[in-house]
N, C-alpha and C. Protein backbone atom coordinates (compact mmCIF):
# COMPACT_ATOMS: atom_id res chain seq x y z
N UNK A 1 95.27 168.76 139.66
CA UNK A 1 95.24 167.97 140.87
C UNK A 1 95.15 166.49 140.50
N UNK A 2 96.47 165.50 141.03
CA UNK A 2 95.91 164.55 140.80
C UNK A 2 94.75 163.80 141.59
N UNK A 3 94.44 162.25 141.01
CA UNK A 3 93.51 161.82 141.22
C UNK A 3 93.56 160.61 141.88
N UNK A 4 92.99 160.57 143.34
CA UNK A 4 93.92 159.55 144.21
C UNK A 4 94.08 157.91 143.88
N UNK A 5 94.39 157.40 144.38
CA UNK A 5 94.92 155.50 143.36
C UNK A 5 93.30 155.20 144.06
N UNK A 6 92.79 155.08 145.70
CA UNK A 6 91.39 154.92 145.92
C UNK A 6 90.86 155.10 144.69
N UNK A 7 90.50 156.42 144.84
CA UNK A 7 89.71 157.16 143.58
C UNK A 7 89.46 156.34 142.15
N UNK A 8 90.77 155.80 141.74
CA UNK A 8 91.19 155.17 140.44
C UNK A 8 90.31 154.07 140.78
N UNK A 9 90.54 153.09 141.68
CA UNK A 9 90.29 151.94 141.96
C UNK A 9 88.49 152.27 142.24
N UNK A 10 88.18 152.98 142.84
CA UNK A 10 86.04 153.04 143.17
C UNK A 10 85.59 153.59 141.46
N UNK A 11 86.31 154.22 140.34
CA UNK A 11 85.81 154.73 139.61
C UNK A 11 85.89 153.58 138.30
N UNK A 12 86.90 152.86 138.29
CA UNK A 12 87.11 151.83 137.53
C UNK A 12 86.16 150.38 138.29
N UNK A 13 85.81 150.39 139.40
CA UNK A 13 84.56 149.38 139.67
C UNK A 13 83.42 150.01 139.84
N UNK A 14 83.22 150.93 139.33
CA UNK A 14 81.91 151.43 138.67
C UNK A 14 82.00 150.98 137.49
N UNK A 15 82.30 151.20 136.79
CA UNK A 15 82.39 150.89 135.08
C UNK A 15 82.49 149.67 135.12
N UNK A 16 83.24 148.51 135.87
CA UNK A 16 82.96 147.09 135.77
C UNK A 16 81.78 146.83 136.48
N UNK A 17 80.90 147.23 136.90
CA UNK A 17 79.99 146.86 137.96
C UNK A 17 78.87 147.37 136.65
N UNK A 18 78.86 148.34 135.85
CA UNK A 18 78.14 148.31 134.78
C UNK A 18 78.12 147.90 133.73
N UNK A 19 79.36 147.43 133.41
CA UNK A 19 80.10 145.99 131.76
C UNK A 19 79.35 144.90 132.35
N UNK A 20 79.58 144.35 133.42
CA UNK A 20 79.36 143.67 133.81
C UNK A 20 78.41 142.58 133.34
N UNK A 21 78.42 141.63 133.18
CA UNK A 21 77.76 140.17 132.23
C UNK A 21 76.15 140.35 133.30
N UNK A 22 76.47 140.12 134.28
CA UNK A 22 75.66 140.01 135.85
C UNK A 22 75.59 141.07 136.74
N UNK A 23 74.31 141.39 137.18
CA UNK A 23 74.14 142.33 138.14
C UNK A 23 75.02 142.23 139.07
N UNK A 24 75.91 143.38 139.26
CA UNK A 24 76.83 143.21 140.65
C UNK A 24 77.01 144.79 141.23
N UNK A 25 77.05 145.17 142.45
CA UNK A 25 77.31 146.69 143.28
C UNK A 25 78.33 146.86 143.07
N UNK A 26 79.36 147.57 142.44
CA UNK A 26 80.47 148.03 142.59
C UNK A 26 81.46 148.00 144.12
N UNK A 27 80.46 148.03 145.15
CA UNK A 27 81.04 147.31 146.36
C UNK A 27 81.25 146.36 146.56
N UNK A 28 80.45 145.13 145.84
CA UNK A 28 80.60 143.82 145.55
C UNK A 28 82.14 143.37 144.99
N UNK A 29 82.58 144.18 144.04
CA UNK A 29 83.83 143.82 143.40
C UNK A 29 85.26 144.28 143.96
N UNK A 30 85.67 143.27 144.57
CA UNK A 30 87.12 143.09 144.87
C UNK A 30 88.61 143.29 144.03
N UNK A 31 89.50 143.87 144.48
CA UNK A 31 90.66 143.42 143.60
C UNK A 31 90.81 142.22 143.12
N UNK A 32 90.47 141.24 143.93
CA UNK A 32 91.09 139.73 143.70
C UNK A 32 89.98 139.45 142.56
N UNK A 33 89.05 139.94 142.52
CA UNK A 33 87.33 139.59 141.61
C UNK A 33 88.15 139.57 140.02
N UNK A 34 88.17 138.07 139.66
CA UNK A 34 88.47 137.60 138.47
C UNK A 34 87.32 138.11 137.06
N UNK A 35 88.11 139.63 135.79
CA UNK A 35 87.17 139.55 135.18
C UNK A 35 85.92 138.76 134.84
N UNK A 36 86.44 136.99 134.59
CA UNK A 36 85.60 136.49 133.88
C UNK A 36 84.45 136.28 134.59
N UNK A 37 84.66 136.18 135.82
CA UNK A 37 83.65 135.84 137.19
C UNK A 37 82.20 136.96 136.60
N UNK A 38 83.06 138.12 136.30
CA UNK A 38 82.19 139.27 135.99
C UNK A 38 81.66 139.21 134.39
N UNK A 39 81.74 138.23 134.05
CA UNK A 39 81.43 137.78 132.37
C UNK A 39 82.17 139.26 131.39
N UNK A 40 82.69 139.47 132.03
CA UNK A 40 84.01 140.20 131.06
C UNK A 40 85.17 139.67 130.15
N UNK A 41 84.85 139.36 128.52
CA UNK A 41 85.79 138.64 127.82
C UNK A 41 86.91 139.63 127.05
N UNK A 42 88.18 139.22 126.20
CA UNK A 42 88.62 139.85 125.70
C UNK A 42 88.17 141.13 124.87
N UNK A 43 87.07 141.23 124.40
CA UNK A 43 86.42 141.76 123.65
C UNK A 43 85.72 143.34 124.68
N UNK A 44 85.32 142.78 125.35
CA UNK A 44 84.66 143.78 126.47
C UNK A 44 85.51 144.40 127.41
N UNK A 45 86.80 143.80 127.22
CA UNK A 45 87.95 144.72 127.82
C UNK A 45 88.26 146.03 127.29
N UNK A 46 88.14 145.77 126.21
CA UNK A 46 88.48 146.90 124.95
C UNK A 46 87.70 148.06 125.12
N UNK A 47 86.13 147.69 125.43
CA UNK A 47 85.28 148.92 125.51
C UNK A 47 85.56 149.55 126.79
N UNK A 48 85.36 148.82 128.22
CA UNK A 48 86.13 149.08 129.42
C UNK A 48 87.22 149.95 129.46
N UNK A 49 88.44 149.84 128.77
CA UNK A 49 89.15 150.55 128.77
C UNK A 49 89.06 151.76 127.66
N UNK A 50 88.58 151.71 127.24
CA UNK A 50 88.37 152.97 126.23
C UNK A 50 87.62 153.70 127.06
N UNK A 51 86.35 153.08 127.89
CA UNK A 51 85.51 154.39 128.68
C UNK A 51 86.52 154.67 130.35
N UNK A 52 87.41 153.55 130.32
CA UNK A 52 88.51 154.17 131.35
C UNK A 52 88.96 155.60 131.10
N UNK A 53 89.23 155.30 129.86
CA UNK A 53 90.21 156.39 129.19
C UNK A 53 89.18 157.92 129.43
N UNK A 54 87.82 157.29 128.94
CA UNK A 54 87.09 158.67 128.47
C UNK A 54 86.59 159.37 130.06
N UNK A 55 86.03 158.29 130.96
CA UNK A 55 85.78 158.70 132.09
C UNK A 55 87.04 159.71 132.96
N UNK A 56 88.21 159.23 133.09
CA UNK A 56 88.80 159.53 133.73
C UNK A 56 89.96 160.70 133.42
N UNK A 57 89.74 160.80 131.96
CA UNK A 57 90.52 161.71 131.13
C UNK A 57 92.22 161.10 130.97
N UNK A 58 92.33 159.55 131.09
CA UNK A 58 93.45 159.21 130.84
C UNK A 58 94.21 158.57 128.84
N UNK A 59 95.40 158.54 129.09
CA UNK A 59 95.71 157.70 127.61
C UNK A 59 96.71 156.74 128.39
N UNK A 60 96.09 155.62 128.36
CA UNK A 60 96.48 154.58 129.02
C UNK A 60 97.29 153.83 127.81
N UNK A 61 98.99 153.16 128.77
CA UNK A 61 99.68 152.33 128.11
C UNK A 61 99.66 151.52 127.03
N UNK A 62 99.22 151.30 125.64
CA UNK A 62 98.25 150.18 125.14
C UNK A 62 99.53 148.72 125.51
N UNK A 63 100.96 148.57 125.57
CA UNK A 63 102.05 148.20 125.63
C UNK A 63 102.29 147.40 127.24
N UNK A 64 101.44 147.99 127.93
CA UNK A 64 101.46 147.94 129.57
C UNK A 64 100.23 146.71 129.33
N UNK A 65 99.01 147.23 128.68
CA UNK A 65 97.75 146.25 128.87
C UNK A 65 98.32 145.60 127.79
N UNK A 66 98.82 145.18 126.97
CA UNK A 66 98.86 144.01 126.04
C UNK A 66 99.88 142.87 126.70
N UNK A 67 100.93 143.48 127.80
CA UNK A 67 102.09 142.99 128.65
C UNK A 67 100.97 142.35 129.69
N UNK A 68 100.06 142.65 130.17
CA UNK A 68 99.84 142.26 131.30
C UNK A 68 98.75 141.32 131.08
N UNK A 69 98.18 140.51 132.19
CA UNK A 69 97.41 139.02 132.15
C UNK A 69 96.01 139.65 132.00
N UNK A 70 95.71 140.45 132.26
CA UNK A 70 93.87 141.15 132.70
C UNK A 70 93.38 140.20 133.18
N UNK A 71 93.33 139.62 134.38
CA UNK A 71 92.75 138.63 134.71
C UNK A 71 91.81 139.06 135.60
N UNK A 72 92.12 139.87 136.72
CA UNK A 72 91.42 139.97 138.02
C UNK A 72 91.32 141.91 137.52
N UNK A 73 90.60 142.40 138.37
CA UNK A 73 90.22 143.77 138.88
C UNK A 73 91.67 144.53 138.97
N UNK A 74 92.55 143.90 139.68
CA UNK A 74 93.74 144.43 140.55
C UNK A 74 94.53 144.69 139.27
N UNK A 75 94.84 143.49 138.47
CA UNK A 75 95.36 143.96 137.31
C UNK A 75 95.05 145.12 136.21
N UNK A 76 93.78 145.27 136.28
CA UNK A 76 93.29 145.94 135.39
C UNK A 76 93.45 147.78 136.22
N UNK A 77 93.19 147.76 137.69
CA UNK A 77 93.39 149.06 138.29
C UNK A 77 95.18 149.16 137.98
N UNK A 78 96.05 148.25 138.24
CA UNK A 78 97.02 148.75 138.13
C UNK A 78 98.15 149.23 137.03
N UNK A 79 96.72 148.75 135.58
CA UNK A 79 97.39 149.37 134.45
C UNK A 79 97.39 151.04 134.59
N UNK A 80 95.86 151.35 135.23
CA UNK A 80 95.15 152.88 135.45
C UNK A 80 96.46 153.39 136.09
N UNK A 81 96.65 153.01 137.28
CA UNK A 81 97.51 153.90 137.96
C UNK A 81 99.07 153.83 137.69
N UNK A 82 99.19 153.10 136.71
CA UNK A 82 100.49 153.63 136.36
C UNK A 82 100.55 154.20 135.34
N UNK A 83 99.68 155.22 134.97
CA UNK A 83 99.86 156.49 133.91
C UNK A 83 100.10 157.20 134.59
């Protein structure tokens, strides 16, 4: 069964809402919510997406995230959902 893009998007701002530099609710974080806002640097992307991977049982693009800006939330859900 897949796993709905919602779904993708509340389960991946859990995991940023716990990387997170600063206390923030996972309801707090927006698509538009700019990693760095969330003291998320290059470095802490890496772990993020590795527990993407492990949480959600995916093998995400590495070619897709090295192509893309990671700037905001939105970017980062829409590497998820295009596996």
């Amino acid at each position: 069964m897949a796993i709905s893009t919602t779904s993708y998007e509340d389960k991946v701002k859990e995991i940023l809402s716990r990387e997170a530099v600063f206390p923030i609710k996972s309801a707090e974080i927006n698509n538009n919510t700019n990693l760095a806002e969330l003291g998320i640097d290059s470095l802490k992307i890496i772990s993020i997406i590795v527990e993407i991977e492990s949480k959600l049982s995916l093998k995400l693009n590495y070619s897709n995230i090295a192509a893309s800006p990671l700037k905001t939330v939105k970017n980062l859900i829409d590497i998820v959902v295009s596996v």
